[in-house]
Every structure is written in C-alpha cells, then in structure tokens.
C-alpha atoms as a PDB file:
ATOM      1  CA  UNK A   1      14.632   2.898-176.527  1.00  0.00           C
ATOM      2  CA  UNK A   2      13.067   6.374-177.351  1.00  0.00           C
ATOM      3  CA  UNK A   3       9.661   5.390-174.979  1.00  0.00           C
ATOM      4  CA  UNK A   4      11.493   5.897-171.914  1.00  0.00           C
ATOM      5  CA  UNK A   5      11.459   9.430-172.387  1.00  0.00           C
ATOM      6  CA  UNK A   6       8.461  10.021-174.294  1.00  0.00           C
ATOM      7  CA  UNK A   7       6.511   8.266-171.447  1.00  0.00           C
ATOM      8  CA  UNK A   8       8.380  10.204-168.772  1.00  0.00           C
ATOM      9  CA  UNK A   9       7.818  13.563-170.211  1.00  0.00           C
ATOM     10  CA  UNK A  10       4.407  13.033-170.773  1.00  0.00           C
ATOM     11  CA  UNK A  11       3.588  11.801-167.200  1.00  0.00           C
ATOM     12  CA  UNK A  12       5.468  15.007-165.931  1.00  0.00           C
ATOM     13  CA  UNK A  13       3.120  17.323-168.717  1.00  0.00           C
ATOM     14  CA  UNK A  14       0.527  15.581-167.316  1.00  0.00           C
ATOM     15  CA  UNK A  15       0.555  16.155-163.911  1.00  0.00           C
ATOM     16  CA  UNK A  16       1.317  19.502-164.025  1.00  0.00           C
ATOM     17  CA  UNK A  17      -1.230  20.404-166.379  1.00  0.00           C
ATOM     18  CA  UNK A  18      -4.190  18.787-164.326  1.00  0.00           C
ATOM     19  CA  UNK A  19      -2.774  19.360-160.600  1.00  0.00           C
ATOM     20  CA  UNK A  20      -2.602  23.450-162.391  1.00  0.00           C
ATOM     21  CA  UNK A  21      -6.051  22.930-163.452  1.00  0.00           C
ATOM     22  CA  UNK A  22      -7.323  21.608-159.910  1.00  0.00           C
ATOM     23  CA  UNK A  23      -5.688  24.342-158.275  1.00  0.00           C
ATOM     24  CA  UNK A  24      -6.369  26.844-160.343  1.00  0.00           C
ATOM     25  CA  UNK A  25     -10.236  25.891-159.706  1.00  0.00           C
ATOM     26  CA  UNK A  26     -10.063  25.684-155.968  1.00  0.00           C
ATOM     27  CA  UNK A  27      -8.789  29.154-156.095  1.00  0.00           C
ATOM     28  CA  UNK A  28     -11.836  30.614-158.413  1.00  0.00           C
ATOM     29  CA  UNK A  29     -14.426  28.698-156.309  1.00  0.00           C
ATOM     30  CA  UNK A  30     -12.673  30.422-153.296  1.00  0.00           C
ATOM     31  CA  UNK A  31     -12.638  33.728-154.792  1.00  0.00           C
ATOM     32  CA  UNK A  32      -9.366  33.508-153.952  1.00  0.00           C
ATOM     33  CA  UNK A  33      -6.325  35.649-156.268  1.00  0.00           C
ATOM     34  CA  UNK A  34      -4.788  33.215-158.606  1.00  0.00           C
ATOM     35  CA  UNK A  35      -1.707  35.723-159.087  1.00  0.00           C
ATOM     36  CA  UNK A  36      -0.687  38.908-156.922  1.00  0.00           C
ATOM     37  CA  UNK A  37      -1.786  42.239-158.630  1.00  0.00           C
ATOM     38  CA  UNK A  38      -3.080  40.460-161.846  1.00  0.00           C
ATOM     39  CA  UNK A  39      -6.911  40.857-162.803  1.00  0.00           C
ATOM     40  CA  UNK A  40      -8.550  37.427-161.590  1.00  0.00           C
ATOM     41  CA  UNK A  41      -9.863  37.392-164.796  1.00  0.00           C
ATOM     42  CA  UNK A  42      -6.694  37.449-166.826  1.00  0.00           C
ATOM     43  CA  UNK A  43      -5.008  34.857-164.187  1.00  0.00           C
ATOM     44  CA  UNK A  44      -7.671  31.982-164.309  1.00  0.00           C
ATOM     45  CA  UNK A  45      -7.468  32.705-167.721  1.00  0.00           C
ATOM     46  CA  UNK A  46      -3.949  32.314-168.643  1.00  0.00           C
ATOM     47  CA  UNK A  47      -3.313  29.682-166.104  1.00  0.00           C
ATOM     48  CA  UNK A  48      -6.592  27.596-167.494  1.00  0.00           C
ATOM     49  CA  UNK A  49      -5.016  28.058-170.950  1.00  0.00           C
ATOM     50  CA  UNK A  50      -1.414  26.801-169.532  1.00  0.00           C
ATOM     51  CA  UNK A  51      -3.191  24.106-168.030  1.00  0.00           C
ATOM     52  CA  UNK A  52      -4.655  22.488-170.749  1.00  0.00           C
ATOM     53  CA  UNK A  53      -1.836  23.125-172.917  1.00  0.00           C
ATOM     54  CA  UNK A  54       0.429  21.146-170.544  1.00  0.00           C
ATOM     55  CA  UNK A  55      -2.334  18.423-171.027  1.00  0.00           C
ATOM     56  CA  UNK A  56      -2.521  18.647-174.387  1.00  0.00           C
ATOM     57  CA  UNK A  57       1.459  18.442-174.276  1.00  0.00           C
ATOM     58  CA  UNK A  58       1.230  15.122-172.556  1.00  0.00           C
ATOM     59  CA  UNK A  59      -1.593  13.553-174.221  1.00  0.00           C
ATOM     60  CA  UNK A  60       1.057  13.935-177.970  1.00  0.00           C
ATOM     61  CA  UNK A  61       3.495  12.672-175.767  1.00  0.00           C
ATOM     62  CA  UNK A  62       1.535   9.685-175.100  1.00  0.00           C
ATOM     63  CA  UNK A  63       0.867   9.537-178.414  1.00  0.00           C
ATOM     64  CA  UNK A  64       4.160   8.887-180.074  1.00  0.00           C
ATOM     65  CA  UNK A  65       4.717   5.824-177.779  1.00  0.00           C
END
C-alpha cells in the first residue's frame, strides 16, 4: 500500500534532480548566469549540490520499495 507513494516521490526527486543537473550544465558550458547577481561559482555550486541531493533523495526512495 505504502509503494504508491514511495515510488511516486522518488520519480518526482528524480526528475528534478537530473533535469537541475542538465540544466544547470547547459548553462556553465554557455557561460551563461545560473542565478541573477550570485557569483557563477557559488550558483553551479549550490545548484550541483541540490541536484544530486534531489538524486540521492530519489535513489532512498527507490530503495524502500
């Protein structure tokens, strides 16, 4: 009853985390800002970090099935 959810949640972490990663990459390679007034060093950072903690999120997620 409880994988419903668990699967759910962890397709959501998962997309988010990877479609953060892929844009947050097209936006380095571009030398394009990642956020507005932030150092682009401190954004790719923080959002890479996000990233692969939504991943990470997903991947436990999946794990409790």
């Amino acid at each position: 009853m409880e994988s419903g959810p668990a699967i759910f949640a962890g397709a959501v972490f998962t997309l988010f985390g990877t479609a953060l990663l892929m844009w947050t990459a097209v936006r380095v390679r571009h030398r394009a800002p990642v956020a507005q007034g932030v150092s682009p060093v401190a954004s790719a950072a923080l959002t890479t970090t996000v990233g692969v903690g939504a991943l990470a999120l997903g991947v436990w997620c999946f794990s409790r099935l």
